[in-house]
C-alpha atoms as a PDB file:
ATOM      1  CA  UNK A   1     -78.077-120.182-256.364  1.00  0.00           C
ATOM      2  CA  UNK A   2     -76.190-118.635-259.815  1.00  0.00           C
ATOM      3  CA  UNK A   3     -76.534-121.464-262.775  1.00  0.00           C
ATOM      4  CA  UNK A   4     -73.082-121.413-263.290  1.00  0.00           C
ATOM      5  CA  UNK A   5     -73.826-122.283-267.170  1.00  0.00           C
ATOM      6  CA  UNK A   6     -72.297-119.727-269.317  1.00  0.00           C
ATOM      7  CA  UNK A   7     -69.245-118.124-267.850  1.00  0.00           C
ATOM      8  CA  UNK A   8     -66.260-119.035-264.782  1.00  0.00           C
ATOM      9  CA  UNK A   9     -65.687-116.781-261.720  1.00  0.00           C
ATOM     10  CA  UNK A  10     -62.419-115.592-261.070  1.00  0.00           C
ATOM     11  CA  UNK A  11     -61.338-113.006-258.560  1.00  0.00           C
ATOM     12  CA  UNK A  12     -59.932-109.701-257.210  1.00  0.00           C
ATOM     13  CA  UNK A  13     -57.233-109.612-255.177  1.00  0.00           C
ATOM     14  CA  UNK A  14     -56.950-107.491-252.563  1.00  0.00           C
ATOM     15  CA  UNK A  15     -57.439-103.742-252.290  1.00  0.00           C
ATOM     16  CA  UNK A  16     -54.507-103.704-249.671  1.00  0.00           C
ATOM     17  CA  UNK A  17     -51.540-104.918-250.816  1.00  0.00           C
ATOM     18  CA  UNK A  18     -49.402-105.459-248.398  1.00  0.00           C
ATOM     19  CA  UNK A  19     -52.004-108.216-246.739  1.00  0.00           C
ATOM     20  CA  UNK A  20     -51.044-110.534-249.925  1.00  0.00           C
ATOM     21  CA  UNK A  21     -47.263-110.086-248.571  1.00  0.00           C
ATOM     22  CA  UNK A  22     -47.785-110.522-244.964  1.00  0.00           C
ATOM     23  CA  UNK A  23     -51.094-113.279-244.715  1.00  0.00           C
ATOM     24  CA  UNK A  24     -49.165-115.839-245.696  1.00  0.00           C
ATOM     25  CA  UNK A  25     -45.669-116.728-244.290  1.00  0.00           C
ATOM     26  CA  UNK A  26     -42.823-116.491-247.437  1.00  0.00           C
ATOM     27  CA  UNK A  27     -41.620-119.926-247.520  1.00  0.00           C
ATOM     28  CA  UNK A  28     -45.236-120.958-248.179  1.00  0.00           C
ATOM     29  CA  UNK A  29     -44.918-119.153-251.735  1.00  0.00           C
ATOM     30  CA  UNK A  30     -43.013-121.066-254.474  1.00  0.00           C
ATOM     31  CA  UNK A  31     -40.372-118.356-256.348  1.00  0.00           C
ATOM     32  CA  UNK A  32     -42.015-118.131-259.289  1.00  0.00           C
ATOM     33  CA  UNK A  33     -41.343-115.431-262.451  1.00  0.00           C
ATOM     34  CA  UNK A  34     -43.812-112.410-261.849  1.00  0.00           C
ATOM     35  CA  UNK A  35     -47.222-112.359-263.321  1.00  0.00           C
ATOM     36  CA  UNK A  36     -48.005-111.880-266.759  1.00  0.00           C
ATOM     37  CA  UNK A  37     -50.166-108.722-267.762  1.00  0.00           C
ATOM     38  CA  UNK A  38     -52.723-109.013-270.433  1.00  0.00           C
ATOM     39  CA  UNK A  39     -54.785-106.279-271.509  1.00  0.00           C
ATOM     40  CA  UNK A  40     -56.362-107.693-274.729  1.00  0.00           C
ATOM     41  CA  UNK A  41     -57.819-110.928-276.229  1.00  0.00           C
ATOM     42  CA  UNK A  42     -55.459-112.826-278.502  1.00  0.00           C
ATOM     43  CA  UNK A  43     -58.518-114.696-280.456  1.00  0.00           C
ATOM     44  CA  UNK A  44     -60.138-112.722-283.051  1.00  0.00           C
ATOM     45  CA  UNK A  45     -63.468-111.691-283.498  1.00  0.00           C
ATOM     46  CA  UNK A  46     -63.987-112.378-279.946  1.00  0.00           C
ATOM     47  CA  UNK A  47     -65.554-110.132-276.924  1.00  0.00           C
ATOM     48  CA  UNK A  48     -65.105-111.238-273.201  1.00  0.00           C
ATOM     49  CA  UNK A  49     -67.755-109.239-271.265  1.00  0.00           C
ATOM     50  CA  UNK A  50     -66.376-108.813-267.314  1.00  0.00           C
ATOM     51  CA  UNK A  51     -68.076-107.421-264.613  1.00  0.00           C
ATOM     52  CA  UNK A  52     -66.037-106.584-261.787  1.00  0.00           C
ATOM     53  CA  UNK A  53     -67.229-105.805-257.683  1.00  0.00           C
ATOM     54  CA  UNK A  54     -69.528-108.632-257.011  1.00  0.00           C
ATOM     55  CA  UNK A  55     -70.994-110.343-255.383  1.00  0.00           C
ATOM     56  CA  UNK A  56     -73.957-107.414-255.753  1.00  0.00           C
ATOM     57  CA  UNK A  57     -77.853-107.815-255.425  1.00  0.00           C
ATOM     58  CA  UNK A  58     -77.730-107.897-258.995  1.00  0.00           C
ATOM     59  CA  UNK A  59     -75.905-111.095-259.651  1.00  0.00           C
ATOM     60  CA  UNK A  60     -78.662-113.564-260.241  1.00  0.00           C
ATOM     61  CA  UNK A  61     -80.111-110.898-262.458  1.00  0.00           C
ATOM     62  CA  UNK A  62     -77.239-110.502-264.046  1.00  0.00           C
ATOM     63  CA  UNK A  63     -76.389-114.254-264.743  1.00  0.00           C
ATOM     64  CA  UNK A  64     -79.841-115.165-265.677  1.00  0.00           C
ATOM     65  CA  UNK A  65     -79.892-112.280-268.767  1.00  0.00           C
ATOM     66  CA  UNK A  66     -76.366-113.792-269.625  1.00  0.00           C
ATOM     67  CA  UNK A  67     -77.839-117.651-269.936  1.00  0.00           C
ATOM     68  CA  UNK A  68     -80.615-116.323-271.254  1.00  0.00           C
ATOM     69  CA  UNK A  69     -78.770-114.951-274.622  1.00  0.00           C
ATOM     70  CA  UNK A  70     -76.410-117.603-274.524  1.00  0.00           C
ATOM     71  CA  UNK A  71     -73.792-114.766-273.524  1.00  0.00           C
ATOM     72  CA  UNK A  72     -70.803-115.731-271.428  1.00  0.00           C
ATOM     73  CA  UNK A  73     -69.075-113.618-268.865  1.00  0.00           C
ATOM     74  CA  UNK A  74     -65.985-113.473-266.551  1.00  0.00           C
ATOM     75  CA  UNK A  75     -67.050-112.010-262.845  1.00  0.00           C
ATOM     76  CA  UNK A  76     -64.069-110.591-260.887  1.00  0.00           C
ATOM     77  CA  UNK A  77     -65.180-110.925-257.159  1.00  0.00           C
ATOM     78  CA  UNK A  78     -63.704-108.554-254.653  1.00  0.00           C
ATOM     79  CA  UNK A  79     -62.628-109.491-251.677  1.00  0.00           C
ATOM     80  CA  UNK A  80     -59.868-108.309-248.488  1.00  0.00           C
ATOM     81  CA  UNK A  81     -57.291-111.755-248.511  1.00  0.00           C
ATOM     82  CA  UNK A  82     -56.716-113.127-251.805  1.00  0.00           C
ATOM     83  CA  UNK A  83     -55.509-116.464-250.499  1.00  0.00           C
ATOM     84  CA  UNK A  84     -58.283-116.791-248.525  1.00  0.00           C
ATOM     85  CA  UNK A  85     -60.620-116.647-251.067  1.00  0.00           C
ATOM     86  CA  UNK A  86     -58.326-118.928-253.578  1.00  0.00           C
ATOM     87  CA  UNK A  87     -58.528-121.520-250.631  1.00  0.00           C
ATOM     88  CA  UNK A  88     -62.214-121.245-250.627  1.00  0.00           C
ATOM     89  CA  UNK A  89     -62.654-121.660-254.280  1.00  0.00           C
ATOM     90  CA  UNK A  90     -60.257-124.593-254.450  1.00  0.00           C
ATOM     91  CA  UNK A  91     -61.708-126.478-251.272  1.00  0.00           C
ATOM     92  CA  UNK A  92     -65.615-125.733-253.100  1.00  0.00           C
ATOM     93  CA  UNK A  93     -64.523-126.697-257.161  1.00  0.00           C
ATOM     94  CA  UNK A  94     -60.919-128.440-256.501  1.00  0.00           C
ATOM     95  CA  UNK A  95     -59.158-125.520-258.861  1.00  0.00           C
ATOM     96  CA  UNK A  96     -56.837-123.119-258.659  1.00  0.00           C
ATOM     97  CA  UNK A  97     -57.227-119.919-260.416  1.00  0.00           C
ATOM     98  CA  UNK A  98     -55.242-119.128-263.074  1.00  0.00           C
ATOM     99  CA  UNK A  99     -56.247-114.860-263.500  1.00  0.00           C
ATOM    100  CA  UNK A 100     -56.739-112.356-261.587  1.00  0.00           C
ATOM    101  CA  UNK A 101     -57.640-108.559-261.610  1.00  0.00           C
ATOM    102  CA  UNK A 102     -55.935-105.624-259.452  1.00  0.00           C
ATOM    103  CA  UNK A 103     -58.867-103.239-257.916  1.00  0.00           C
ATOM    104  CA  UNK A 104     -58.839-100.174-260.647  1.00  0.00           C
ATOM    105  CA  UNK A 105     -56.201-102.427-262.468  1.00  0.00           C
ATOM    106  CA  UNK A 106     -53.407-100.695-260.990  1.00  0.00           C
ATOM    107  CA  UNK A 107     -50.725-103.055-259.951  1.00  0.00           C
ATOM    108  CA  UNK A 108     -46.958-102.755-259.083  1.00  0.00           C
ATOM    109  CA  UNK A 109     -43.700-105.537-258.510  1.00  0.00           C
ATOM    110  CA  UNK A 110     -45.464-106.916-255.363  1.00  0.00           C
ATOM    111  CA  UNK A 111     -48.899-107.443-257.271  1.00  0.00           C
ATOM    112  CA  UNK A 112     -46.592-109.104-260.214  1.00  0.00           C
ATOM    113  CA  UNK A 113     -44.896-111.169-257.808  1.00  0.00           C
ATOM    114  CA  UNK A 114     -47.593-112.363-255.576  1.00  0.00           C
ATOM    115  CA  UNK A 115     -49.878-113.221-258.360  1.00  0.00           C
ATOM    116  CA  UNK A 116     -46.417-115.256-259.840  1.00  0.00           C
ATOM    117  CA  UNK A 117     -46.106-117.033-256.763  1.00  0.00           C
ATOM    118  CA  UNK A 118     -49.628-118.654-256.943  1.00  0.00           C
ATOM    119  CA  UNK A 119     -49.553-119.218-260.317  1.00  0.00           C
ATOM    120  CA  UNK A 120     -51.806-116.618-261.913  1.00  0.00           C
ATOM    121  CA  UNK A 121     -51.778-113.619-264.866  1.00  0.00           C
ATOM    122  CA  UNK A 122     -53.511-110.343-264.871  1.00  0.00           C
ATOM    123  CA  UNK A 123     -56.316-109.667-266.655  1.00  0.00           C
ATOM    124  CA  UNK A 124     -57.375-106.176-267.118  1.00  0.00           C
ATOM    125  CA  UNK A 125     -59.317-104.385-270.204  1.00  0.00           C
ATOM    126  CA  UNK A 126     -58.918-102.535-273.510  1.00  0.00           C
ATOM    127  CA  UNK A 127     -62.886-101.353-273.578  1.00  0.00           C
ATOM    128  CA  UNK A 128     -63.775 -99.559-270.526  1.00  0.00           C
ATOM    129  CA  UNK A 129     -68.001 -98.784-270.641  1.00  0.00           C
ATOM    130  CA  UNK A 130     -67.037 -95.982-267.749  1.00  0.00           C
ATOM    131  CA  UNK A 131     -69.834 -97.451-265.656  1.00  0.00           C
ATOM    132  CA  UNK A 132     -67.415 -97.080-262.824  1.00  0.00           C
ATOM    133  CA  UNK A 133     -67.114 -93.478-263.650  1.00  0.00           C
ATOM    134  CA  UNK A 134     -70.913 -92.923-263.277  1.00  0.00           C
ATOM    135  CA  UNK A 135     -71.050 -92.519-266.754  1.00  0.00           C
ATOM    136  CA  UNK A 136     -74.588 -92.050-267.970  1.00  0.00           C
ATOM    137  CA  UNK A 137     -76.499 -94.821-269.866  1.00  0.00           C
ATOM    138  CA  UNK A 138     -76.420 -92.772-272.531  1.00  0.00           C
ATOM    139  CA  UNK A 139     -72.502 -92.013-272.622  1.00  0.00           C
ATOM    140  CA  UNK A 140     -72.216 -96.008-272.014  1.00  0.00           C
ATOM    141  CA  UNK A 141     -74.398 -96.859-275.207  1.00  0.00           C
ATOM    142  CA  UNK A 142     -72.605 -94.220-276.948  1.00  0.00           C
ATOM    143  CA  UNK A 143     -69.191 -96.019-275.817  1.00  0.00           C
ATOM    144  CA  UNK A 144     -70.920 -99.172-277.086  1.00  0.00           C
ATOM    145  CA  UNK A 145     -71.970 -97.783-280.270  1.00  0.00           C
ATOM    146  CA  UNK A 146     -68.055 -96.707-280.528  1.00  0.00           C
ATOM    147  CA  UNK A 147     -66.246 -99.551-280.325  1.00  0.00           C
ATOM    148  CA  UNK A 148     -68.330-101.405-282.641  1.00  0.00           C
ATOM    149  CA  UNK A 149     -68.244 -98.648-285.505  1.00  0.00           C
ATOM    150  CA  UNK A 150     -64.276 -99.328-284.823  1.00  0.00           C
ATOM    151  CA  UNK A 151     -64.519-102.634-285.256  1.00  0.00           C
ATOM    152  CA  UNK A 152     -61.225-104.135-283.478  1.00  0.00           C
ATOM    153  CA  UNK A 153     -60.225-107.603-284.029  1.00  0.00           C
ATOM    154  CA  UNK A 154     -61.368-108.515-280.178  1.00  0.00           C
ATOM    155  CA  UNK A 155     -62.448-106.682-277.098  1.00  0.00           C
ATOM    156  CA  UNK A 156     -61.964-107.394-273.398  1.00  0.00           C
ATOM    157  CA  UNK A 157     -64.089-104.853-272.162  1.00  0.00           C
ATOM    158  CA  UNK A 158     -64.895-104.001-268.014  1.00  0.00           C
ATOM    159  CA  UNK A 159     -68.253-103.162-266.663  1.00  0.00           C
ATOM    160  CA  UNK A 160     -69.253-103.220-262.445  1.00  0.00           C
ATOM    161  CA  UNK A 161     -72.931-105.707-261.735  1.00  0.00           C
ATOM    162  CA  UNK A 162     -72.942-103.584-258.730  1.00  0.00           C
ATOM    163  CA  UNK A 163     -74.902-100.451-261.173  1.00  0.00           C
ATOM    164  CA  UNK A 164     -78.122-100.972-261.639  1.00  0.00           C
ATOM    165  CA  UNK A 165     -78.402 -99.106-264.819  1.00  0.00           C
ATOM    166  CA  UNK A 166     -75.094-101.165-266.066  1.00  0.00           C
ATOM    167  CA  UNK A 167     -77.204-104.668-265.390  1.00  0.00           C
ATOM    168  CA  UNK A 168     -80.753-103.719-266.789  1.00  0.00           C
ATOM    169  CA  UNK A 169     -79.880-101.055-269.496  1.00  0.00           C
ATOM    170  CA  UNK A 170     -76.556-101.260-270.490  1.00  0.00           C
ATOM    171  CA  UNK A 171     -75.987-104.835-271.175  1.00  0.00           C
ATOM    172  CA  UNK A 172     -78.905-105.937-273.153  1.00  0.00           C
ATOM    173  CA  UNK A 173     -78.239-103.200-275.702  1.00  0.00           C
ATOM    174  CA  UNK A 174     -74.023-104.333-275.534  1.00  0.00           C
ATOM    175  CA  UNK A 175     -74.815-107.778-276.436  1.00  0.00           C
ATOM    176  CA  UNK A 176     -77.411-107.018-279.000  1.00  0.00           C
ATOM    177  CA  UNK A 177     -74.569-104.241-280.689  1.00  0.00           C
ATOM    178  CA  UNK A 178     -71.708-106.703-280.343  1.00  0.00           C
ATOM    179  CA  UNK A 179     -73.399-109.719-281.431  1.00  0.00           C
ATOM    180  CA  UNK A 180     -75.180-107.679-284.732  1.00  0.00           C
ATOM    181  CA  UNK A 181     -71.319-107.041-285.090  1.00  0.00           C
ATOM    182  CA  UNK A 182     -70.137-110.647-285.492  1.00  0.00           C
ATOM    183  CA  UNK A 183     -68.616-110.975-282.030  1.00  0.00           C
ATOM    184  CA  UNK A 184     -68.570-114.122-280.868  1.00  0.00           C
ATOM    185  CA  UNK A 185     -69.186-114.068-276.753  1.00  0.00           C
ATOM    186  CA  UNK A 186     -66.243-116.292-274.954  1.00  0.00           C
ATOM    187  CA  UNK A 187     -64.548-115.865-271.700  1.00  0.00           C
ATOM    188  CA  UNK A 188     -61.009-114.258-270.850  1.00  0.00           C
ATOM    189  CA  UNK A 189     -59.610-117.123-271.073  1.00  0.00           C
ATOM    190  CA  UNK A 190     -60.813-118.104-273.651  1.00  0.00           C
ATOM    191  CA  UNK A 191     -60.368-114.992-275.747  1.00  0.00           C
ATOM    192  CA  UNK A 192     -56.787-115.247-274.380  1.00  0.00           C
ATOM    193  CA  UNK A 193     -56.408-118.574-275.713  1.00  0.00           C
ATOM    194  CA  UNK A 194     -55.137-120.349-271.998  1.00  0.00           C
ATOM    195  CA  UNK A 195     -56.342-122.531-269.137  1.00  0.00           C
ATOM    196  CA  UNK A 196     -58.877-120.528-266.672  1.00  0.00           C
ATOM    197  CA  UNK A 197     -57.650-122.597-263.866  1.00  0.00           C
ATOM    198  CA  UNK A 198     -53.861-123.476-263.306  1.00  0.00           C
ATOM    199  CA  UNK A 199     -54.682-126.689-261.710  1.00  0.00           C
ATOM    200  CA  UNK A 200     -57.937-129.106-261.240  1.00  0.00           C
ATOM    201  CA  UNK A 201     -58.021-131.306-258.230  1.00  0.00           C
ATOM    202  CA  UNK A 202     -60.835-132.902-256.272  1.00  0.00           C
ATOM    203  CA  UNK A 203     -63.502-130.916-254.242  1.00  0.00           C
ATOM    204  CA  UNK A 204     -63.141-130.692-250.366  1.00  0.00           C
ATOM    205  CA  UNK A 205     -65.354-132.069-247.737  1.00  0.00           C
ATOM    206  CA  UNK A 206     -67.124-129.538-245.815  1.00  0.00           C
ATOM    207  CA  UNK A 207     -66.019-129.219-242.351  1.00  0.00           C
ATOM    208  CA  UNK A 208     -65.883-126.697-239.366  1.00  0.00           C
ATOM    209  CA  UNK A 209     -63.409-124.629-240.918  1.00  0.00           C
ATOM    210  CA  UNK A 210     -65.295-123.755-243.536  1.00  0.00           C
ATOM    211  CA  UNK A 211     -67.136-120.231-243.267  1.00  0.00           C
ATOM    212  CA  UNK A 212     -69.087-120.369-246.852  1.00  0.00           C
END
Protein backbone atom coordinates (compact mmCIF):
# COMPACT_ATOMS: atom_id res chain seq x y z
CA UNK A 1 0.00 0.00 0.00
CA UNK A 2 1.54 3.77 -1.12
CA UNK A 3 2.00 5.98 2.31
CA UNK A 4 0.10 8.57 0.95
CA UNK A 5 2.33 11.13 3.14
CA UNK A 6 3.88 13.62 0.93
CA UNK A 7 1.91 14.35 -2.17
CA UNK A 8 -2.22 13.94 -3.56
CA UNK A 9 -3.17 11.82 -6.62
CA UNK A 10 -5.03 13.34 -9.22
CA UNK A 11 -5.83 11.96 -12.63
CA UNK A 12 -5.80 11.64 -16.45
CA UNK A 13 -8.65 11.79 -18.27
CA UNK A 14 -9.23 9.84 -20.97
CA UNK A 15 -7.14 9.12 -24.06
CA UNK A 16 -10.50 8.97 -26.10
CA UNK A 17 -12.37 11.80 -25.99
CA UNK A 18 -15.40 11.34 -27.14
CA UNK A 19 -16.09 8.55 -24.16
CA UNK A 20 -16.08 11.74 -21.65
CA UNK A 21 -19.05 13.08 -24.04
CA UNK A 22 -20.99 10.00 -24.50
CA UNK A 23 -20.42 7.85 -20.80
CA UNK A 24 -22.42 9.97 -19.14
CA UNK A 25 -25.92 11.17 -20.28
CA UNK A 26 -25.84 15.39 -20.78
CA UNK A 27 -28.33 16.40 -18.32
CA UNK A 28 -26.16 14.66 -15.71
CA UNK A 29 -23.42 17.50 -16.35
CA UNK A 30 -24.06 20.93 -14.72
CA UNK A 31 -23.30 23.90 -17.62
CA UNK A 32 -20.46 25.11 -16.26
CA UNK A 33 -17.71 27.82 -17.93
CA UNK A 34 -14.91 25.62 -19.64
CA UNK A 35 -11.86 24.58 -17.80
CA UNK A 36 -9.15 26.69 -16.88
CA UNK A 37 -5.57 25.92 -18.37
CA UNK A 38 -2.56 26.36 -16.25
CA UNK A 39 0.78 25.72 -17.40
CA UNK A 40 2.90 27.27 -14.58
CA UNK A 41 3.03 27.67 -10.75
CA UNK A 42 1.83 31.03 -9.47
CA UNK A 43 3.95 30.68 -5.99
CA UNK A 44 7.48 31.54 -6.23
CA UNK A 45 10.40 29.71 -5.57
CA UNK A 46 8.36 26.68 -5.80
CA UNK A 47 8.80 23.24 -7.94
CA UNK A 48 5.83 20.72 -8.27
CA UNK A 49 7.46 17.44 -9.42
CA UNK A 50 4.54 15.25 -11.52
CA UNK A 51 4.81 12.02 -12.78
CA UNK A 52 2.33 11.10 -15.19
CA UNK A 53 1.16 7.14 -16.55
CA UNK A 54 0.80 5.31 -13.34
CA UNK A 55 -0.06 3.22 -11.73
CA UNK A 56 3.56 1.46 -12.87
CA UNK A 57 5.67 -1.25 -10.96
CA UNK A 58 7.58 1.58 -9.90
CA UNK A 59 5.14 3.42 -7.75
CA UNK A 60 5.98 2.25 -4.29
CA UNK A 61 9.54 2.89 -5.31
CA UNK A 62 8.80 5.91 -6.40
CA UNK A 63 6.72 7.20 -3.35
CA UNK A 64 9.01 5.76 -0.83
CA UNK A 65 12.28 7.95 -2.37
CA UNK A 66 9.72 10.94 -2.33
CA UNK A 67 8.86 10.45 1.69
CA UNK A 68 12.08 9.62 2.12
CA UNK A 69 13.51 13.31 1.15
CA UNK A 70 10.58 14.89 2.38
CA UNK A 71 9.78 15.63 -1.45
CA UNK A 72 6.18 15.97 -2.51
CA UNK A 73 4.69 14.99 -5.80
CA UNK A 74 1.46 15.17 -7.92
CA UNK A 75 0.79 11.56 -9.80
CA UNK A 76 -1.51 11.88 -12.86
CA UNK A 77 -3.08 8.32 -13.19
CA UNK A 78 -4.24 7.21 -16.58
CA UNK A 79 -7.11 5.65 -17.10
CA UNK A 80 -10.09 4.89 -20.22
CA UNK A 81 -13.50 6.74 -18.36
CA UNK A 82 -12.70 9.71 -16.47
CA UNK A 83 -15.93 9.66 -14.50
CA UNK A 84 -15.44 6.39 -13.62
CA UNK A 85 -12.42 6.85 -12.01
CA UNK A 86 -13.64 10.37 -10.30
CA UNK A 87 -16.51 8.11 -8.85
CA UNK A 88 -14.00 5.75 -7.52
CA UNK A 89 -11.86 8.30 -5.91
CA UNK A 90 -14.81 10.12 -4.37
CA UNK A 91 -16.65 6.85 -3.06
CA UNK A 92 -12.72 5.73 -1.50
CA UNK A 93 -11.60 9.60 0.04
CA UNK A 94 -15.19 11.48 -0.19
CA UNK A 95 -13.48 14.26 -2.75
CA UNK A 96 -13.85 15.45 -5.86
CA UNK A 97 -10.96 16.38 -7.92
CA UNK A 98 -10.32 19.65 -8.67
CA UNK A 99 -7.24 19.10 -11.77
CA UNK A 100 -6.73 17.18 -14.26
CA UNK A 101 -4.19 16.42 -17.12
CA UNK A 102 -5.00 15.68 -20.99
CA UNK A 103 -2.77 12.51 -22.24
CA UNK A 104 0.34 14.46 -24.08
CA UNK A 105 -1.47 17.66 -22.74
CA UNK A 106 -3.22 18.21 -25.84
CA UNK A 107 -6.75 19.25 -25.27
CA UNK A 108 -9.51 20.96 -27.38
CA UNK A 109 -13.36 22.75 -26.55
CA UNK A 110 -14.72 19.28 -25.54
CA UNK A 111 -11.70 18.59 -23.07
CA UNK A 112 -12.36 22.41 -21.77
CA UNK A 113 -15.88 21.75 -21.42
CA UNK A 114 -16.03 18.38 -19.91
CA UNK A 115 -13.42 19.12 -17.38
CA UNK A 116 -15.84 22.57 -16.68
CA UNK A 117 -18.71 20.50 -16.19
CA UNK A 118 -17.17 18.48 -13.25
CA UNK A 119 -15.59 21.15 -11.82
CA UNK A 120 -11.90 20.80 -12.62
CA UNK A 121 -8.70 22.93 -14.34
CA UNK A 122 -5.90 21.65 -16.40
CA UNK A 123 -2.74 21.20 -15.27
CA UNK A 124 0.00 20.69 -17.67
CA UNK A 125 3.92 21.73 -17.48
CA UNK A 126 6.50 24.43 -18.26
CA UNK A 127 9.69 21.89 -17.57
CA UNK A 128 9.45 18.88 -19.62
CA UNK A 129 12.63 16.23 -18.45
CA UNK A 130 11.80 14.47 -22.10
CA UNK A 131 11.66 11.16 -20.26
CA UNK A 132 8.68 10.50 -22.44
CA UNK A 133 10.81 11.13 -25.41
CA UNK A 134 13.32 8.40 -24.38
CA UNK A 135 15.59 10.96 -23.65
CA UNK A 136 18.80 9.62 -22.19
CA UNK A 137 19.68 10.01 -18.45
CA UNK A 138 22.20 12.00 -19.46
CA UNK A 139 20.12 14.52 -21.75
CA UNK A 140 17.54 14.45 -18.63
CA UNK A 141 20.32 15.56 -16.04
CA UNK A 142 21.52 17.90 -18.56
CA UNK A 143 17.76 19.30 -18.80
CA UNK A 144 17.97 19.35 -14.99
CA UNK A 145 21.17 21.05 -14.80
CA UNK A 146 19.35 23.69 -17.32
CA UNK A 147 16.61 24.84 -15.71
CA UNK A 148 18.32 25.39 -12.56
CA UNK A 149 21.31 27.50 -14.12
CA UNK A 150 18.02 29.54 -15.43
CA UNK A 151 16.72 29.90 -12.37
CA UNK A 152 12.83 30.71 -13.00
CA UNK A 153 10.72 31.96 -10.30
CA UNK A 154 8.79 28.32 -10.15
CA UNK A 155 8.68 25.16 -12.16
CA UNK A 156 5.90 22.67 -12.84
CA UNK A 157 7.86 20.22 -14.47
CA UNK A 158 6.46 16.47 -16.07
CA UNK A 159 8.28 13.25 -15.75
CA UNK A 160 6.49 9.37 -16.51
CA UNK A 161 7.18 6.62 -13.02
CA UNK A 162 6.57 4.19 -15.71
CA UNK A 163 10.82 4.65 -16.85
CA UNK A 164 12.89 2.98 -14.89
CA UNK A 165 15.84 5.15 -15.44
CA UNK A 166 13.36 8.32 -14.72
CA UNK A 167 12.54 6.65 -11.02
CA UNK A 168 16.10 5.42 -9.92
CA UNK A 169 18.45 7.91 -11.78
CA UNK A 170 16.77 10.80 -12.73
CA UNK A 171 14.96 11.89 -9.71
CA UNK A 172 17.39 11.61 -6.95
CA UNK A 173 19.82 13.84 -8.83
CA UNK A 174 16.43 16.46 -9.70
CA UNK A 175 15.69 16.84 -6.15
CA UNK A 176 19.20 17.11 -4.95
CA UNK A 177 19.76 20.07 -8.04
CA UNK A 178 16.46 21.76 -7.25
CA UNK A 179 16.62 21.69 -3.63
CA UNK A 180 20.69 22.98 -3.66
CA UNK A 181 18.74 25.68 -5.74
CA UNK A 182 16.36 26.94 -3.04
CA UNK A 183 13.24 25.26 -4.42
CA UNK A 184 10.94 24.57 -2.08
CA UNK A 185 9.02 21.01 -3.07
CA UNK A 186 4.96 21.62 -2.94
CA UNK A 187 2.24 20.17 -4.98
CA UNK A 188 0.31 21.69 -8.11
CA UNK A 189 -1.93 22.91 -6.19
CA UNK A 190 -0.20 24.18 -4.08
CA UNK A 191 2.31 25.90 -6.33
CA UNK A 192 -0.90 27.15 -8.03
CA UNK A 193 -2.10 28.59 -4.95
CA UNK A 194 -5.94 26.64 -5.06
CA UNK A 195 -7.91 23.79 -3.51
CA UNK A 196 -6.66 20.17 -4.87
CA UNK A 197 -10.10 18.91 -4.44
CA UNK A 198 -13.31 20.94 -5.46
CA UNK A 199 -15.34 19.36 -2.83
CA UNK A 200 -14.75 17.06 0.49
CA UNK A 201 -17.54 14.81 1.53
CA UNK A 202 -17.66 11.60 3.53
CA UNK A 203 -16.08 8.23 2.37
CA UNK A 204 -18.41 5.47 0.89
CA UNK A 205 -19.19 2.12 2.25
CA UNK A 206 -17.84 -0.63 0.27
CA UNK A 207 -20.36 -2.60 -1.49
CA UNK A 208 -20.85 -4.95 -4.58
CA UNK A 209 -20.49 -2.29 -6.95
CA UNK A 210 -17.34 -1.53 -6.13
CA UNK A 211 -14.50 -3.10 -8.44
CA UNK A 212 -11.28 -1.58 -6.44
Amino acid sequence: MWKLKHFMILLAPIVCLCTVASAIPAHTLNKRAKAQVFRSCTVPNTVALTFDDGPYVYGNDLVNMLNAAGVKGTFFLIHDEMWRVEQAIQRITGAMLALVRPPFGDYNDLVLEAAGARGCNIANWDFDSEDGKNATVARQKGLYDAVVAAHPSSILSLQHEVHQTSVYEVLPYAIEKLRGAGYRFVTVAECLNIRPYSTIGAPGFRDASWRC
